[in-house]
PDB file of N, CA and C in Angstrom:
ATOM      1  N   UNK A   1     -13.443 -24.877 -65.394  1.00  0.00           N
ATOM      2  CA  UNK A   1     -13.771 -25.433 -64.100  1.00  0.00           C
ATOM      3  C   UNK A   1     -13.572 -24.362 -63.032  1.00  0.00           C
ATOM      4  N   UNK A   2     -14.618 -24.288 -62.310  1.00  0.00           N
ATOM      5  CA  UNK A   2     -14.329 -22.936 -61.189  1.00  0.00           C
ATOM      6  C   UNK A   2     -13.934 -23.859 -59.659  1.00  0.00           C
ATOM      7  N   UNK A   3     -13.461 -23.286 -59.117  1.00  0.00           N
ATOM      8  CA  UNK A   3     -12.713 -23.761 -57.772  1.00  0.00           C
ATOM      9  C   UNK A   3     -13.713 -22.994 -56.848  1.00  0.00           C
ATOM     10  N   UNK A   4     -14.375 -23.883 -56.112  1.00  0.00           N
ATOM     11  CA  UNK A   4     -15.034 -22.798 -54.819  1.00  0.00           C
ATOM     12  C   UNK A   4     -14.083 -22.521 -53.720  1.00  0.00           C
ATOM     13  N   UNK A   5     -14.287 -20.830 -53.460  1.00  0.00           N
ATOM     14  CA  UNK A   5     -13.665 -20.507 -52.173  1.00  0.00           C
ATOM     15  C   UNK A   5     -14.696 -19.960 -50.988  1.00  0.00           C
ATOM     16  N   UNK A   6     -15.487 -21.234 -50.916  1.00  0.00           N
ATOM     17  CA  UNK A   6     -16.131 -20.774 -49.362  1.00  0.00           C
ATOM     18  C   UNK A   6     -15.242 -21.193 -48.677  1.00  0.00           C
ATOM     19  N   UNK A   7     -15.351 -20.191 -47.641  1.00  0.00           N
ATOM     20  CA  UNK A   7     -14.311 -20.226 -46.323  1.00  0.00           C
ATOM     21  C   UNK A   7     -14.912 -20.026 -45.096  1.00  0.00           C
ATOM     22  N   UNK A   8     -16.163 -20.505 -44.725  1.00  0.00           N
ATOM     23  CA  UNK A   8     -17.478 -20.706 -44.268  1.00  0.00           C
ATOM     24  C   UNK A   8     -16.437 -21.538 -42.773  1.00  0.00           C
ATOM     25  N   UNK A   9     -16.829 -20.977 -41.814  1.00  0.00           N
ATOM     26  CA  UNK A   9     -16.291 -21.941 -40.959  1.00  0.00           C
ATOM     27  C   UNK A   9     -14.829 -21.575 -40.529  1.00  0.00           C
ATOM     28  N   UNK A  10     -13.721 -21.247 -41.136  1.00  0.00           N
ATOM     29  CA  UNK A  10     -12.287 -21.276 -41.073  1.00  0.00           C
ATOM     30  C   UNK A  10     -12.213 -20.117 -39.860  1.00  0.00           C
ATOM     31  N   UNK A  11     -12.587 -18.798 -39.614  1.00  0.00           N
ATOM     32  CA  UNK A  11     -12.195 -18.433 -38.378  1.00  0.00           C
ATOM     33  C   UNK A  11     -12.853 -19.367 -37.325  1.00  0.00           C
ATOM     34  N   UNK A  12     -13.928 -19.995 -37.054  1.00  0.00           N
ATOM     35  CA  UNK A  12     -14.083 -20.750 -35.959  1.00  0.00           C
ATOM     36  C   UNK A  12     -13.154 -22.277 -35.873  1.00  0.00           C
ATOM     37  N   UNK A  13     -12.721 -22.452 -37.452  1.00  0.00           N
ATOM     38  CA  UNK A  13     -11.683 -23.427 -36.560  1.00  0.00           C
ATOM     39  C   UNK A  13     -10.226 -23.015 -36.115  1.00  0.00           C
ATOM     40  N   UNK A  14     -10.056 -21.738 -37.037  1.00  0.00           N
ATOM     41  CA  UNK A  14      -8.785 -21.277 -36.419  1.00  0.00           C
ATOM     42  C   UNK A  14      -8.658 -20.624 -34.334  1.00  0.00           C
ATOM     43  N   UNK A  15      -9.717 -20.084 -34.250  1.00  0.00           N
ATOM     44  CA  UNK A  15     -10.302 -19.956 -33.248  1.00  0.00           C
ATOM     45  C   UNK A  15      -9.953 -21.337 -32.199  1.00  0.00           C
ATOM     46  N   UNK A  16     -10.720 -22.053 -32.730  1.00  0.00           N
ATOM     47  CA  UNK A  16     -10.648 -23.926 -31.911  1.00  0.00           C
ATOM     48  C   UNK A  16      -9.025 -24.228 -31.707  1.00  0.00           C
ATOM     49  N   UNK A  17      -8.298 -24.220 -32.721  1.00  0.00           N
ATOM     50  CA  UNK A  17      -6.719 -24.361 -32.545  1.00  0.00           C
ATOM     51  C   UNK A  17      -6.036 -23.614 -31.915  1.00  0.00           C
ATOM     52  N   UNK A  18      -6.234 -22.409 -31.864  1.00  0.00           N
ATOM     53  CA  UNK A  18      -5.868 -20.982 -31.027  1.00  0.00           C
ATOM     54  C   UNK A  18      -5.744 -21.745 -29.291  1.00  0.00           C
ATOM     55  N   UNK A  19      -7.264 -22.240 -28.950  1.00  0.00           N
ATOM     56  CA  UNK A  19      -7.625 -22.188 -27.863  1.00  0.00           C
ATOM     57  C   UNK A  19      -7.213 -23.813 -27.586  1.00  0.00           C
ATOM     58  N   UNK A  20      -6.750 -25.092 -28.682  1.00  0.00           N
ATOM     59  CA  UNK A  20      -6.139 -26.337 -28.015  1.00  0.00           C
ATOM     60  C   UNK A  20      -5.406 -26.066 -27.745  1.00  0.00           C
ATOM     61  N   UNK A  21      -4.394 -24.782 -28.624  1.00  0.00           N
ATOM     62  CA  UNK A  21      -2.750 -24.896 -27.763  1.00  0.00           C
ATOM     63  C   UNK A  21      -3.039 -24.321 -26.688  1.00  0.00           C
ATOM     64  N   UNK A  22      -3.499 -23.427 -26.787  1.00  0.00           N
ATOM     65  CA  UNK A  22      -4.035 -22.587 -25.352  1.00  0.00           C
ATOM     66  C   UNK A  22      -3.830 -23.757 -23.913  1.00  0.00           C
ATOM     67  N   UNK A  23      -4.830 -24.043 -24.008  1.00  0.00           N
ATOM     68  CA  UNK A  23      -5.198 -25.362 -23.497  1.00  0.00           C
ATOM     69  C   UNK A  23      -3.653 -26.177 -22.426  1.00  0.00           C
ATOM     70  N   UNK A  24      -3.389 -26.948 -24.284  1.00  0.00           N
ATOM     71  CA  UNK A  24      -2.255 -27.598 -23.939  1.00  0.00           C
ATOM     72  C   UNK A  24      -0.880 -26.756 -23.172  1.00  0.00           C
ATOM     73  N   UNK A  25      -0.772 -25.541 -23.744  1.00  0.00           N
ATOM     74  CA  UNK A  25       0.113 -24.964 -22.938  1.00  0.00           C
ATOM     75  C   UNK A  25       0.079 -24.903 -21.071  1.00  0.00           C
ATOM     76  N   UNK A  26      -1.603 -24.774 -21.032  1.00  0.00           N
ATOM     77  CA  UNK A  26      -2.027 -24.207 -19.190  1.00  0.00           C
ATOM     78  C   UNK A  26      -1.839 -25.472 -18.590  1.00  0.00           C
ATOM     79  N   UNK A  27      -2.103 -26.726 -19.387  1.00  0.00           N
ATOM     80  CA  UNK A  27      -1.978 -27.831 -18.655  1.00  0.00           C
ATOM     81  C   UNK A  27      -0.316 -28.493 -18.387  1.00  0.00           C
ATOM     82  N   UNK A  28       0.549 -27.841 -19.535  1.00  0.00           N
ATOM     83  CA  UNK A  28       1.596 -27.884 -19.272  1.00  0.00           C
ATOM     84  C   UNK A  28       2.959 -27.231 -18.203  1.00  0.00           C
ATOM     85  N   UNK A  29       1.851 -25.896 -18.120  1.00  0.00           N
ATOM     86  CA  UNK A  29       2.521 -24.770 -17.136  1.00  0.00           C
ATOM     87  C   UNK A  29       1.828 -25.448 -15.212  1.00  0.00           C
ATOM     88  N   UNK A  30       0.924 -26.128 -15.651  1.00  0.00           N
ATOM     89  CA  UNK A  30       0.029 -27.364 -14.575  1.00  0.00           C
ATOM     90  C   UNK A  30       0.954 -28.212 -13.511  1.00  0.00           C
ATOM     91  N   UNK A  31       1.463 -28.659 -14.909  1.00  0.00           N
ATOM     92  CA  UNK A  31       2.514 -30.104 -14.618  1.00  0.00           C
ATOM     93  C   UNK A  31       3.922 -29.569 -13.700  1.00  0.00           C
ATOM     94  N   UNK A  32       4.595 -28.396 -14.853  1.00  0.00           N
ATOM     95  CA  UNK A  32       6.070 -28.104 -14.200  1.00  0.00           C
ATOM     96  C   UNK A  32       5.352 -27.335 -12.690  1.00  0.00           C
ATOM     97  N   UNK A  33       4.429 -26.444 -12.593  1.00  0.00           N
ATOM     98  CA  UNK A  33       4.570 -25.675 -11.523  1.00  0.00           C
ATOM     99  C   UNK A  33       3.394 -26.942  -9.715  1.00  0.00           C
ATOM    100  N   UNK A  34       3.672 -28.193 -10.576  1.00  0.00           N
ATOM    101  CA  UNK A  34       3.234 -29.003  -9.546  1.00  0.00           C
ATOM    102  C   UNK A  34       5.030 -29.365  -8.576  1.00  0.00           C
ATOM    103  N   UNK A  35       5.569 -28.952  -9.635  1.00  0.00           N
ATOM    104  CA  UNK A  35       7.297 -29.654  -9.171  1.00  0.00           C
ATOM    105  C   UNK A  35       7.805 -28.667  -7.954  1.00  0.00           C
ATOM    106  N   UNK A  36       8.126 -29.240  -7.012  1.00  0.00           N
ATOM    107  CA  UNK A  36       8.733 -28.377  -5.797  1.00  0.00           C
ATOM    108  C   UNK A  36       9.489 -27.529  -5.986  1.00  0.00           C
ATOM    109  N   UNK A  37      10.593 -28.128  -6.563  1.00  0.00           N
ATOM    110  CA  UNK A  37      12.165 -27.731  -7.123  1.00  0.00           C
ATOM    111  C   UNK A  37      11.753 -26.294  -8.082  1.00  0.00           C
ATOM    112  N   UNK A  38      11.024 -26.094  -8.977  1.00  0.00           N
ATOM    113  CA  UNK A  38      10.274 -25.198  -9.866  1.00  0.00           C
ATOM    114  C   UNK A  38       9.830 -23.633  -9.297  1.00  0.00           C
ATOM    115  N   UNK A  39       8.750 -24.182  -8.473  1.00  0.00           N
ATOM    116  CA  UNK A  39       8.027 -23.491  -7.351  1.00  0.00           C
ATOM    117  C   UNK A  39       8.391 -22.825  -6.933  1.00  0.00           C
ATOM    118  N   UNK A  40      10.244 -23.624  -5.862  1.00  0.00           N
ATOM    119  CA  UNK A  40      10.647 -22.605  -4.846  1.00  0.00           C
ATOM    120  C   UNK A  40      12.082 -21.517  -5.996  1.00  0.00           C
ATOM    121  N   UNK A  41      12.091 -22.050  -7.142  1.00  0.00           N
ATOM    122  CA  UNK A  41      12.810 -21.258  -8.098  1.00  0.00           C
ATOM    123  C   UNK A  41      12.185 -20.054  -8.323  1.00  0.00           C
ATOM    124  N   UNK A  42      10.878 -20.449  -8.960  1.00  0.00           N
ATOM    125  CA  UNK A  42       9.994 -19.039  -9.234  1.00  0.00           C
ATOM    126  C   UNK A  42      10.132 -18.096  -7.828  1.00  0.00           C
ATOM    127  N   UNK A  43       9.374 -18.612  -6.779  1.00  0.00           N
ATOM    128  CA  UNK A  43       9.782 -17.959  -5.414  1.00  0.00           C
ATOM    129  C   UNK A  43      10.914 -17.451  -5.363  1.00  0.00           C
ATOM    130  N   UNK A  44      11.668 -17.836  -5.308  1.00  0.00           N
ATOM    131  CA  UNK A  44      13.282 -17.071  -5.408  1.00  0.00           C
ATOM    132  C   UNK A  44      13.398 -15.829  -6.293  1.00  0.00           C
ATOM    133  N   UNK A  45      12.789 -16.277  -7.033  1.00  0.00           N
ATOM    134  CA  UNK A  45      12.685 -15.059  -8.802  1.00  0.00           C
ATOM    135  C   UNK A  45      12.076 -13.813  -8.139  1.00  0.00           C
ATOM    136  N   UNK A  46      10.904 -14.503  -8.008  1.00  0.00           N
ATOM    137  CA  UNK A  46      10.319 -13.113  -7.680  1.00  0.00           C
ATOM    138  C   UNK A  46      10.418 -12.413  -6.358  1.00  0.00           C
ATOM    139  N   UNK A  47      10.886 -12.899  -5.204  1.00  0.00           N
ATOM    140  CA  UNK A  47      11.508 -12.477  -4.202  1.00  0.00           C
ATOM    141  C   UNK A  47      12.398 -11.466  -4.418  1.00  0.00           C
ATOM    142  N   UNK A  48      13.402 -11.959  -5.103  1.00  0.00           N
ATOM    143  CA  UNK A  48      14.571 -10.951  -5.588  1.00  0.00           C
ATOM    144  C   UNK A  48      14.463  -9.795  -6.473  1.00  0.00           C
ATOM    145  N   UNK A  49      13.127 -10.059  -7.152  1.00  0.00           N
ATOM    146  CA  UNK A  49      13.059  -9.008  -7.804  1.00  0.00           C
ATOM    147  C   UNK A  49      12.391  -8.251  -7.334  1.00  0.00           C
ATOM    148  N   UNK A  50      11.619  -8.564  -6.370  1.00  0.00           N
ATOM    149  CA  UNK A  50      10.599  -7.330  -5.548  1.00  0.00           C
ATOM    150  C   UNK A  50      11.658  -6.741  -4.727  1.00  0.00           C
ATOM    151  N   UNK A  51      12.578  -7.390  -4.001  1.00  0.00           N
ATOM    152  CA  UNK A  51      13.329  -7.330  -2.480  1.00  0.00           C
ATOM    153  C   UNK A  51      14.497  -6.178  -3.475  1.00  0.00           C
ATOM    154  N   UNK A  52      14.967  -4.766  -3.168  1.00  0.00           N
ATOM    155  CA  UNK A  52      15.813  -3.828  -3.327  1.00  0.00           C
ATOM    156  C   UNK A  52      16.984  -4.185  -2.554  1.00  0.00           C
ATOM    157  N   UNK A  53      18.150  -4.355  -3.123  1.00  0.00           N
ATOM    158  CA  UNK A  53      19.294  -4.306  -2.684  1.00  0.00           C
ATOM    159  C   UNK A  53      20.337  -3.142  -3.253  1.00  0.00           C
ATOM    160  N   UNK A  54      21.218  -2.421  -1.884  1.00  0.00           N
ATOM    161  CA  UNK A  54      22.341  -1.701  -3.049  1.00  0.00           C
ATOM    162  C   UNK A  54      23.109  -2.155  -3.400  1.00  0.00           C
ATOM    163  N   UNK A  55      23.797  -2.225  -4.413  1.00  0.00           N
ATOM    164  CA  UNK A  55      24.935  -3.551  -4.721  1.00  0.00           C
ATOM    165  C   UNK A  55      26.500  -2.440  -4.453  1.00  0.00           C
ATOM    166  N   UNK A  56      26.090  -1.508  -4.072  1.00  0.00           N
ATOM    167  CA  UNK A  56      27.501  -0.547  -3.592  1.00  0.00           C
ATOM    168  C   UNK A  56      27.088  -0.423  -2.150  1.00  0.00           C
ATOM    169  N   UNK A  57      25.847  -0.869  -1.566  1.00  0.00           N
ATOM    170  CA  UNK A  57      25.992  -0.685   0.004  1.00  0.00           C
ATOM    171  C   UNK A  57      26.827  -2.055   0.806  1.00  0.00           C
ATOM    172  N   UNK A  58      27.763  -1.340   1.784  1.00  0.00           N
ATOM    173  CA  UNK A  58      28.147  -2.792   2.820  1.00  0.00           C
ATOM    174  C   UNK A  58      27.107  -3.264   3.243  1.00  0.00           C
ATOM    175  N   UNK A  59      27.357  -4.863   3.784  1.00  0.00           N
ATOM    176  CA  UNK A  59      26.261  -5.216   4.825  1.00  0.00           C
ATOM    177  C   UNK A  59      26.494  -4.683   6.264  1.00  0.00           C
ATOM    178  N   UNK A  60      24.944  -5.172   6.670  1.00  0.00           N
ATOM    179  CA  UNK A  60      25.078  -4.244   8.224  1.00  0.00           C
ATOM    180  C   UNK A  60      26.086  -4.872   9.174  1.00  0.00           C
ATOM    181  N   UNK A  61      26.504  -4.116  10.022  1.00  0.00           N
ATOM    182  CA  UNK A  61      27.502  -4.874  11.502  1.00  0.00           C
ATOM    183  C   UNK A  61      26.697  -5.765  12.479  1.00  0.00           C
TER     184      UNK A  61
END
């Protein structure tokens, strides 16, 4: 008895699954970055990381 291995098709559905999580992930990154609380976190993040501080300089007078 021979076993067929067509595999006719399998990168386009691996492809298709690739791109639901895809998907599901952007709609998920959707949801949290609708949240205020989130938002002004990220803001904070990246504020601080652009904004240079010396951590051996005093503050000014």
């Amino acid at each position: 008895m021979h076993k067929l291995k067509d595999e006719t098709g399998a990168a386009t559905a691996e492809y298709a699954i690739a791109t639901m999580a895809a998907v599901g992930f952007a709609g998920l990154l959707v949801i949290i970055m609708r949240s205020d609380e989130v938002r002004q976190i990220l803001f904070d993040l990246v504020r601080s990381a652009l904004t240079f501080t010396n951590p051996n300089s005093s503050p000014a007078p």
